[in-house]
N, C-alpha and C. Protein backbone atom coordinates (compact mmCIF):
# COMPACT_ATOMS: atom_id res chain seq x y z
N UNK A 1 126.54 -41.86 90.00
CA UNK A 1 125.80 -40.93 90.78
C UNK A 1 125.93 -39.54 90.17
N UNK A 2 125.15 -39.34 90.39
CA UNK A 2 124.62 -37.68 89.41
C UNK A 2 124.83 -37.02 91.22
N UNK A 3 126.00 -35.71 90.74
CA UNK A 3 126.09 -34.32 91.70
C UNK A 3 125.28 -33.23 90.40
N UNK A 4 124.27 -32.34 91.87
CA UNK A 4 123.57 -31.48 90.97
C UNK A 4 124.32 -30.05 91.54
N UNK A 5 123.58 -29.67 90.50
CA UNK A 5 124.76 -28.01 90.63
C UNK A 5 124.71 -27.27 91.77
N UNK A 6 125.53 -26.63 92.89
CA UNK A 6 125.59 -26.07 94.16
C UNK A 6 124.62 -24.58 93.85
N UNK A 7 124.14 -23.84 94.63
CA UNK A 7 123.62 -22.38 94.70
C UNK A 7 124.91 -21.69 95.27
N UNK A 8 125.29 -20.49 94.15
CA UNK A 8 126.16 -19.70 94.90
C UNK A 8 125.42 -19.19 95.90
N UNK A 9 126.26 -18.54 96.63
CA UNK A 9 125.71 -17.36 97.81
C UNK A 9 126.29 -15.97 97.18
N UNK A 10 125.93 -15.34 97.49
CA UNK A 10 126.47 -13.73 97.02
C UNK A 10 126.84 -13.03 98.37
N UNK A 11 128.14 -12.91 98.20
CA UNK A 11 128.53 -11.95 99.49
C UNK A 11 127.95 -10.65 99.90
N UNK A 12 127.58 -10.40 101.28
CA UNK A 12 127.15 -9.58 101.26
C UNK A 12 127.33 -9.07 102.83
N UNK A 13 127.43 -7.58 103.15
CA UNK A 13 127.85 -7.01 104.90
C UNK A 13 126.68 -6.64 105.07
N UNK A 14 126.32 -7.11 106.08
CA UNK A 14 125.46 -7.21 106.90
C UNK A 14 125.72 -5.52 107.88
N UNK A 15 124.60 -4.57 107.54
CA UNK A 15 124.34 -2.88 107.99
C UNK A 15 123.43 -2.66 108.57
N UNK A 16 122.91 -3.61 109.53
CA UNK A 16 121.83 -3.28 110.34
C UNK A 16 122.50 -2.86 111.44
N UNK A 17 123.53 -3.13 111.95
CA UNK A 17 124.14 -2.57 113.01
C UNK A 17 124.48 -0.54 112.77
N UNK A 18 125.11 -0.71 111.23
CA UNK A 18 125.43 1.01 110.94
C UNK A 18 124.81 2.18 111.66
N UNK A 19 123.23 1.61 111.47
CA UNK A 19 122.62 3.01 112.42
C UNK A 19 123.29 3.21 113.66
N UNK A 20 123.13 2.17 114.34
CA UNK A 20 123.42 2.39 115.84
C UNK A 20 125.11 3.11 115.76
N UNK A 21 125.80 2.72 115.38
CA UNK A 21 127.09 3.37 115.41
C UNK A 21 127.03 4.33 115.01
N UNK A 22 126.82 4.93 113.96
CA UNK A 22 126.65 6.25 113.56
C UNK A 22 125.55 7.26 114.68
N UNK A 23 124.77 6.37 115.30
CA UNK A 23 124.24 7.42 116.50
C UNK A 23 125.08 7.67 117.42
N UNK A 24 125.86 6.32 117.85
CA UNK A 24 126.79 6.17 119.18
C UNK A 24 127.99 7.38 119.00
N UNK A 25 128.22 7.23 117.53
CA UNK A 25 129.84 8.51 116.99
C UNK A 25 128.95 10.30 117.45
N UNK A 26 128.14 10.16 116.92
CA UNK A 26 127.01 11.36 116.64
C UNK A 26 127.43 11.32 118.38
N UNK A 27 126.57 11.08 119.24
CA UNK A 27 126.48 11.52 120.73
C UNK A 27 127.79 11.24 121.30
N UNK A 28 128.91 11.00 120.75
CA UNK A 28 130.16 10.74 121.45
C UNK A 28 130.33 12.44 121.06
N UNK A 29 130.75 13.07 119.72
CA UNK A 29 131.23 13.72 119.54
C UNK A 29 130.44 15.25 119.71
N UNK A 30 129.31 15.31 120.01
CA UNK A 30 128.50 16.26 120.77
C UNK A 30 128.64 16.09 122.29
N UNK A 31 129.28 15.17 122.49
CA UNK A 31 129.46 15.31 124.34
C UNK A 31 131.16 15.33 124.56
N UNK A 32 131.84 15.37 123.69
CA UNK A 32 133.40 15.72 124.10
C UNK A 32 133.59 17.33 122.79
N UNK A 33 132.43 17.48 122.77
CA UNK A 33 133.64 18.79 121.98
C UNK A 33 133.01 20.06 122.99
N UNK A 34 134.33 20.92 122.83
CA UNK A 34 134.24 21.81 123.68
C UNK A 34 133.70 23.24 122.94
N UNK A 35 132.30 24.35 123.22
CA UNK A 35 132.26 25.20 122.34
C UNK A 35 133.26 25.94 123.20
N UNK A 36 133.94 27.08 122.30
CA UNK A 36 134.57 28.35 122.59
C UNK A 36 133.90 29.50 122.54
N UNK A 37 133.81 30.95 123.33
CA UNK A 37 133.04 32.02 123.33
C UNK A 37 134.53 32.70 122.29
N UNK A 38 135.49 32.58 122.10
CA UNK A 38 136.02 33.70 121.50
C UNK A 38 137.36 32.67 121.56
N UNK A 39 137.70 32.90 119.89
CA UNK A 39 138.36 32.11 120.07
C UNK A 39 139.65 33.21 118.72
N UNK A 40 140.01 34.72 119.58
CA UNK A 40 140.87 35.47 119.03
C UNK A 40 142.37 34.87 119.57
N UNK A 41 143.32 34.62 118.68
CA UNK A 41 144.59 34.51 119.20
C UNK A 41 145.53 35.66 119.58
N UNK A 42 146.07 35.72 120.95
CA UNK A 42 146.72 36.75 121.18
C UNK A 42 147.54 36.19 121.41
N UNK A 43 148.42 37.73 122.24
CA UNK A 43 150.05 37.06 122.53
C UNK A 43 149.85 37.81 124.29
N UNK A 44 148.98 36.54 125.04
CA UNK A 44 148.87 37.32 126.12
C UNK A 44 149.88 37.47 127.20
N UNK A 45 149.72 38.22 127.95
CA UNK A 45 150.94 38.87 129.27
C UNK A 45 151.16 37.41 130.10
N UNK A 46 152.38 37.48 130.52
CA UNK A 46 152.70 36.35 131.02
C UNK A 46 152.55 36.52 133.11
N UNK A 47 152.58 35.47 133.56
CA UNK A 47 151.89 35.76 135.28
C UNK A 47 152.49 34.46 135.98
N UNK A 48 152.86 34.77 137.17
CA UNK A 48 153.03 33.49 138.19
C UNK A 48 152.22 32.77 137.81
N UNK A 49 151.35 32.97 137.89
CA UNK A 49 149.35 32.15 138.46
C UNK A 49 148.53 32.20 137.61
N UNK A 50 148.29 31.06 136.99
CA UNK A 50 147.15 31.09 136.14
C UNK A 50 146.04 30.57 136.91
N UNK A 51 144.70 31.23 136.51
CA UNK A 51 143.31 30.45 137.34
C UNK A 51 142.46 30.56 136.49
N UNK A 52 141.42 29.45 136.61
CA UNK A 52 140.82 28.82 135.84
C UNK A 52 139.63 29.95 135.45
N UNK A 53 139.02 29.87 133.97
CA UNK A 53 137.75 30.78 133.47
C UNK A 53 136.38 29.68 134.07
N UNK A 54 135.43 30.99 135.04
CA UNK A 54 134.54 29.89 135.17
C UNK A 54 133.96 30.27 133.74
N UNK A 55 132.51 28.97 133.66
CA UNK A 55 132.30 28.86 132.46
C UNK A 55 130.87 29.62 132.48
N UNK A 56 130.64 30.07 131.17
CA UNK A 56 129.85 31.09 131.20
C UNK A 56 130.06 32.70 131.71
N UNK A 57 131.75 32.89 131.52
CA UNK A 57 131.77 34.09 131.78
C UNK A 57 131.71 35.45 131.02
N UNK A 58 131.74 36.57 130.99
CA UNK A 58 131.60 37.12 130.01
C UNK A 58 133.14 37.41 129.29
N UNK A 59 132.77 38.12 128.37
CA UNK A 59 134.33 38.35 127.59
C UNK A 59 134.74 39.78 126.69
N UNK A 60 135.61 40.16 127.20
CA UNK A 60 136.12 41.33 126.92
C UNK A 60 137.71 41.46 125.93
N UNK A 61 137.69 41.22 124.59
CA UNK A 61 138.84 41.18 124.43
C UNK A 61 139.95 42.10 123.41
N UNK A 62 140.53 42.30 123.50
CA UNK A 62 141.14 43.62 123.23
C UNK A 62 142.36 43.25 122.28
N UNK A 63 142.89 43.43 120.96
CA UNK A 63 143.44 42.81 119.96
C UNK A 63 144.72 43.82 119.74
N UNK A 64 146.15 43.58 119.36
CA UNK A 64 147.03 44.26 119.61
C UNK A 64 146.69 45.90 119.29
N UNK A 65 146.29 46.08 118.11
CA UNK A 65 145.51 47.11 116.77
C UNK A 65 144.69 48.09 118.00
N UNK A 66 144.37 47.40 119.21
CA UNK A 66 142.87 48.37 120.04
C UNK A 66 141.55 47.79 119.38
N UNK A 67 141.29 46.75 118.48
CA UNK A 67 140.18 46.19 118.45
C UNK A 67 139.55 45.74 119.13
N UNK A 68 138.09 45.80 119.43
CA UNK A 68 137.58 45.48 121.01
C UNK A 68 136.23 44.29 120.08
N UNK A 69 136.23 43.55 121.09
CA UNK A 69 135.12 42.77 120.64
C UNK A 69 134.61 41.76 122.43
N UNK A 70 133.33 41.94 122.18
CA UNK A 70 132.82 41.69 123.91
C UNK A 70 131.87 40.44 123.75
N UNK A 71 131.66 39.45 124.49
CA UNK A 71 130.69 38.26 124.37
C UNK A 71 129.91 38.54 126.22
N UNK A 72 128.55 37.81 125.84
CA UNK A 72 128.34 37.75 127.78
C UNK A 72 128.11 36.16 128.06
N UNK A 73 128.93 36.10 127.31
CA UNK A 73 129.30 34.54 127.73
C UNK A 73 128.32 33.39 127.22
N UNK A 74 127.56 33.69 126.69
CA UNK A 74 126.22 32.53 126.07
C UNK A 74 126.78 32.64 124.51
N UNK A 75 127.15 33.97 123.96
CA UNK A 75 127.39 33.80 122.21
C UNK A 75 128.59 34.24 122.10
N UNK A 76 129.17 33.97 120.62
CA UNK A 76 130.22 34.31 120.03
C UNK A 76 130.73 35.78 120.61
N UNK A 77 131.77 36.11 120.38
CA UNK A 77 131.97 37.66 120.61
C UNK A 77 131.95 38.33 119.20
N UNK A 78 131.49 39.79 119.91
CA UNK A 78 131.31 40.45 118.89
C UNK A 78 132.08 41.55 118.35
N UNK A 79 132.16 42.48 117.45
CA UNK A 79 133.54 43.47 117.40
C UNK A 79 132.21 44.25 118.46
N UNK A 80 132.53 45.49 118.84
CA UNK A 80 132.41 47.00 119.63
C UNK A 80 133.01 47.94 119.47
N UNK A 81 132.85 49.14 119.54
CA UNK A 81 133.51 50.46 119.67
C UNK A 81 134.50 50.45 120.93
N UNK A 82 135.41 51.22 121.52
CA UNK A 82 135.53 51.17 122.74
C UNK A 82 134.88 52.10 123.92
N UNK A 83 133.58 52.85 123.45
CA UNK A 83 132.70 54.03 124.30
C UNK A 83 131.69 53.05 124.14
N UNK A 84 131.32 51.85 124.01
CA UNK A 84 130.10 51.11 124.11
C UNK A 84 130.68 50.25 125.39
N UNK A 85 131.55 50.25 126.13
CA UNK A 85 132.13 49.29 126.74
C UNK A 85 131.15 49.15 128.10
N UNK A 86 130.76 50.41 128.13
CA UNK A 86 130.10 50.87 129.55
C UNK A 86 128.59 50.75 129.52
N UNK A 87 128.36 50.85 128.16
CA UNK A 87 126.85 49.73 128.17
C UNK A 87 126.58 48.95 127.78
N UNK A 88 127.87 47.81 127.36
CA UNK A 88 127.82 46.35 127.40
C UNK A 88 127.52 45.75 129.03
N UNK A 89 128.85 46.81 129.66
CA UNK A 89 128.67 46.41 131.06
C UNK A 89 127.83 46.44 131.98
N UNK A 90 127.10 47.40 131.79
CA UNK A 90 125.71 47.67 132.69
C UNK A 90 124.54 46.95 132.26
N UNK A 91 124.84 46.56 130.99
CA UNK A 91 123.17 45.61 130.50
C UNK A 91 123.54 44.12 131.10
N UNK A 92 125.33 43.63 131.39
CA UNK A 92 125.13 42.41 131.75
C UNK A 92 125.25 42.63 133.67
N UNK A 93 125.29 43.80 133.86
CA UNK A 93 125.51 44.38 135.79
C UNK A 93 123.64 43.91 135.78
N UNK A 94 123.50 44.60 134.74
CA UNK A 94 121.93 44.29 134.95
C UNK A 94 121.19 42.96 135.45
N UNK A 95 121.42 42.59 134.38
CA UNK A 95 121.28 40.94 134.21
C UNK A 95 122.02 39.85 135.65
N UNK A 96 123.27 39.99 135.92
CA UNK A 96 123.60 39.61 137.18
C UNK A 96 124.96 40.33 137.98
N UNK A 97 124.41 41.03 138.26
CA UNK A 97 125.76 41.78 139.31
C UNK A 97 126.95 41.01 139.84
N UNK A 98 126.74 39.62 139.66
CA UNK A 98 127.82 38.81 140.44
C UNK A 98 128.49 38.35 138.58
N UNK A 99 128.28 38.78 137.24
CA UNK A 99 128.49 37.93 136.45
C UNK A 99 130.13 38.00 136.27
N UNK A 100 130.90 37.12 135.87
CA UNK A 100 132.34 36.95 135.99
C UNK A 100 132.86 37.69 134.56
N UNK A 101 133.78 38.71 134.87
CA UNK A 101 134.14 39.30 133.45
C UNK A 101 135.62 38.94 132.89
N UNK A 102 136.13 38.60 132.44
CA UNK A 102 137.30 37.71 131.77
C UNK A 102 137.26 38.58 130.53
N UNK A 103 139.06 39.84 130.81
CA UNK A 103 139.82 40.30 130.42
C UNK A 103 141.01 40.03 129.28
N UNK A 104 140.52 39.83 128.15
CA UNK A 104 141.55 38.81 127.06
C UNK A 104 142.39 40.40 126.46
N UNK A 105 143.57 40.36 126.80
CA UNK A 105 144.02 41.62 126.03
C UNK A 105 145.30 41.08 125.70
N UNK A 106 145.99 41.72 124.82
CA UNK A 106 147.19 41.19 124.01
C UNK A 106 148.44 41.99 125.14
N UNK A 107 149.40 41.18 125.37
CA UNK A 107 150.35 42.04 125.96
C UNK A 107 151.15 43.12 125.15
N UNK A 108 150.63 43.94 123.65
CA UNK A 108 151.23 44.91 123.51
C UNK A 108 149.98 45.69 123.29
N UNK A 109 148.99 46.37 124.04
CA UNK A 109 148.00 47.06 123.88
C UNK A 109 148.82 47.90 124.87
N UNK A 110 148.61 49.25 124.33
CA UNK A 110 148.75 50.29 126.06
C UNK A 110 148.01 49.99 126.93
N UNK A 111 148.69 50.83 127.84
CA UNK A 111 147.74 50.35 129.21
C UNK A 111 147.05 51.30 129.28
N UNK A 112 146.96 52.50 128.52
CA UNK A 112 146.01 53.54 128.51
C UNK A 112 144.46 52.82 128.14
N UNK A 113 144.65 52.21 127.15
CA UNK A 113 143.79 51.75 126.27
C UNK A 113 143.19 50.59 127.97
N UNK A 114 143.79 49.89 128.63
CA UNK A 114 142.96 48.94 129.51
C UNK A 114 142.52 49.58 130.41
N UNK A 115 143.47 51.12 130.97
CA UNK A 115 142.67 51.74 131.98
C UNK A 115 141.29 52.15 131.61
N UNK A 116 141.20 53.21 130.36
CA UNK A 116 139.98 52.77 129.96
C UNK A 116 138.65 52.24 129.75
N UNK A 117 139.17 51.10 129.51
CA UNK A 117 138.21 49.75 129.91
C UNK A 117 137.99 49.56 131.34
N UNK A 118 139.02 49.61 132.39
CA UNK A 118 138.63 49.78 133.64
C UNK A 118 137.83 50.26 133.95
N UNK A 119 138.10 51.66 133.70
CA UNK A 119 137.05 52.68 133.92
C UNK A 119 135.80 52.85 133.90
N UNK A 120 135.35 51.64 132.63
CA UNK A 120 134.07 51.70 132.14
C UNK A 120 133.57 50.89 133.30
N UNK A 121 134.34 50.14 132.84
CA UNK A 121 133.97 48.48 133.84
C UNK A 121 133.65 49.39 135.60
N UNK A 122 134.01 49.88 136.05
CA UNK A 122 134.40 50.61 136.94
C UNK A 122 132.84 50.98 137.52
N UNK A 123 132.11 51.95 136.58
CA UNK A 123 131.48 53.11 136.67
C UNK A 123 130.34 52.10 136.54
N UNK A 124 130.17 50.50 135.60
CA UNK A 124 129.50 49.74 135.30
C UNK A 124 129.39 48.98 137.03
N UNK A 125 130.06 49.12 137.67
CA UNK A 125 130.37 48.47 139.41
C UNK A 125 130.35 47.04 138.75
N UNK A 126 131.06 46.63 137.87
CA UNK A 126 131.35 45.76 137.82
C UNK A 126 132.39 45.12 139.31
N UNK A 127 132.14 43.69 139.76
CA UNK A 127 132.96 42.75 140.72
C UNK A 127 133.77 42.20 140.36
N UNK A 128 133.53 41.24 139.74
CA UNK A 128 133.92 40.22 139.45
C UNK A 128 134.92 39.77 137.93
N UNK A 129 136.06 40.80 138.62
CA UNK A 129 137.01 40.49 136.53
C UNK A 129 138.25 39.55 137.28
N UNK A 130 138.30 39.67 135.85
CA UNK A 130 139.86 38.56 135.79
C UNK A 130 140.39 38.58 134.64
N UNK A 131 141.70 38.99 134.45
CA UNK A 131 142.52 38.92 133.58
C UNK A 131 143.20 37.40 132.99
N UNK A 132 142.86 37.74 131.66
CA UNK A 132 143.03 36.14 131.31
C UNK A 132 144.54 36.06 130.71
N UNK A 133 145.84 35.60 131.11
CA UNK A 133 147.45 35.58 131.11
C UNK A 133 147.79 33.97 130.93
N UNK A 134 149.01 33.99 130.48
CA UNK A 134 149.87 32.67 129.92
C UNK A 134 150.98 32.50 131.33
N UNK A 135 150.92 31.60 131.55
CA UNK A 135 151.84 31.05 132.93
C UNK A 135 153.03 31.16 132.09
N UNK A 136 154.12 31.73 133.46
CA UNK A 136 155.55 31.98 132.88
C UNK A 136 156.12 30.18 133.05
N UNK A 137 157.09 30.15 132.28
CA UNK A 137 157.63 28.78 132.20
C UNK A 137 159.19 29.24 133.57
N UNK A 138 158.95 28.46 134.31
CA UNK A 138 160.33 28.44 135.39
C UNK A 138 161.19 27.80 134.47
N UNK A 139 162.12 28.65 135.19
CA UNK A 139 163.70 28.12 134.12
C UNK A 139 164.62 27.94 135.67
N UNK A 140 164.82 26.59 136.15
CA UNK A 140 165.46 26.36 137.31
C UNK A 140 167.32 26.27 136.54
N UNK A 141 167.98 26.85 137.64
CA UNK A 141 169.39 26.92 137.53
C UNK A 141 169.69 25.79 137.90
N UNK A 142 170.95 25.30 137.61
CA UNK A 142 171.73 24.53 137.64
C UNK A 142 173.16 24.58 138.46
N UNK A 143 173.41 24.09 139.11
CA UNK A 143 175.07 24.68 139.54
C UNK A 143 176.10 23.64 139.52
C-alpha cells in the first residue's frame, strides 16, 4: 500500500478578535483616568479636616517663591501676576457667582501674600472658597 504525502498546515494566530480588544483597552482607559486642573506639588498646611474639591472648581495656587498661577476649573492652570487676581475673579463672579474657588498655597508663603489674595477675592464678592490642606496624621499615646 502506497501512503501519499500529508499537507503541512502552517501555524498561524488567529487576529480577528485584536480589534475588539484594543477598542475595549482604548474605552477602559479613557473612562478610569482621572484629568487634573493643576497638578503643582506643594508642601501644603496641615488641618483636622480635610473636605472634598467639588469638581470643576476653580483654582488658585500660590508656589512657595509667591508664584501665582489660576485655572477656572475647565483648563490647565495658568502662571498670573498677583494684581490680575481680581480680574480673574470677577470674569469667573461673572460667569457664576456661586463658582467654588479652591485655595492651593504652600505652607511657607506669607500670609501677607494670602491676605492679599483675599482681598482680591474679597472685592471680587467672591462665596464660595476653600482652602485646599493635608490631614494631620493622629499620633495616639500609649500608656
Amino acid at each position: 500500500m502506497k501512503i501519499g504525502k500529508t499537507k503541512t498546515v502552517d501555524a498561524n494566530i488567529p487576529t480577528a478578535s485584536m480589534a475588539d480588544i484594543a477598542f475595549l483597552l482604548i474605552v477602559f482607559f479613557m473612562i478610569t483616568t482621572v484629568f487634573q486642573v493643576d497638578k503643582t506639588v506643594l508642601v501644603l498646611p496641615r488641618s483636622d479636616v480635610r473636605s472634598e474639591v467639588v469638581k470643576g472648581s476653580a483654582f488658585i495656587v500660590v508656589t512657595e517663591g509667591g508664584f501665582l498661577k489660576v485655572s477656572d476649573g475647565k483648563e490647565d492652570t495658568h502662571p498670573i501676576d498677583q494684581t490680575d487676581v481680581l480680574s480673574f475673579a470677577v470674569d469667573l463672579m461673572s460667569k457664576n457667582p456661586e463658582q467654588p474657588i479652591v485655595l492651593k498655597v504652600d505652607q511657607n508663603v506669607k500670609w501677607h501674600t494670602v491676605d492679599q489674595i483675599l482681598d482680591q477675592l474679597g472685592q471680587a464678592h467672591a462665596k464660595n472658597l476653600q482652602f485646599l490642606t493635608d490631614l494631620k496624621v493622629k499620633q495616639e499615646k500609649f500608656e
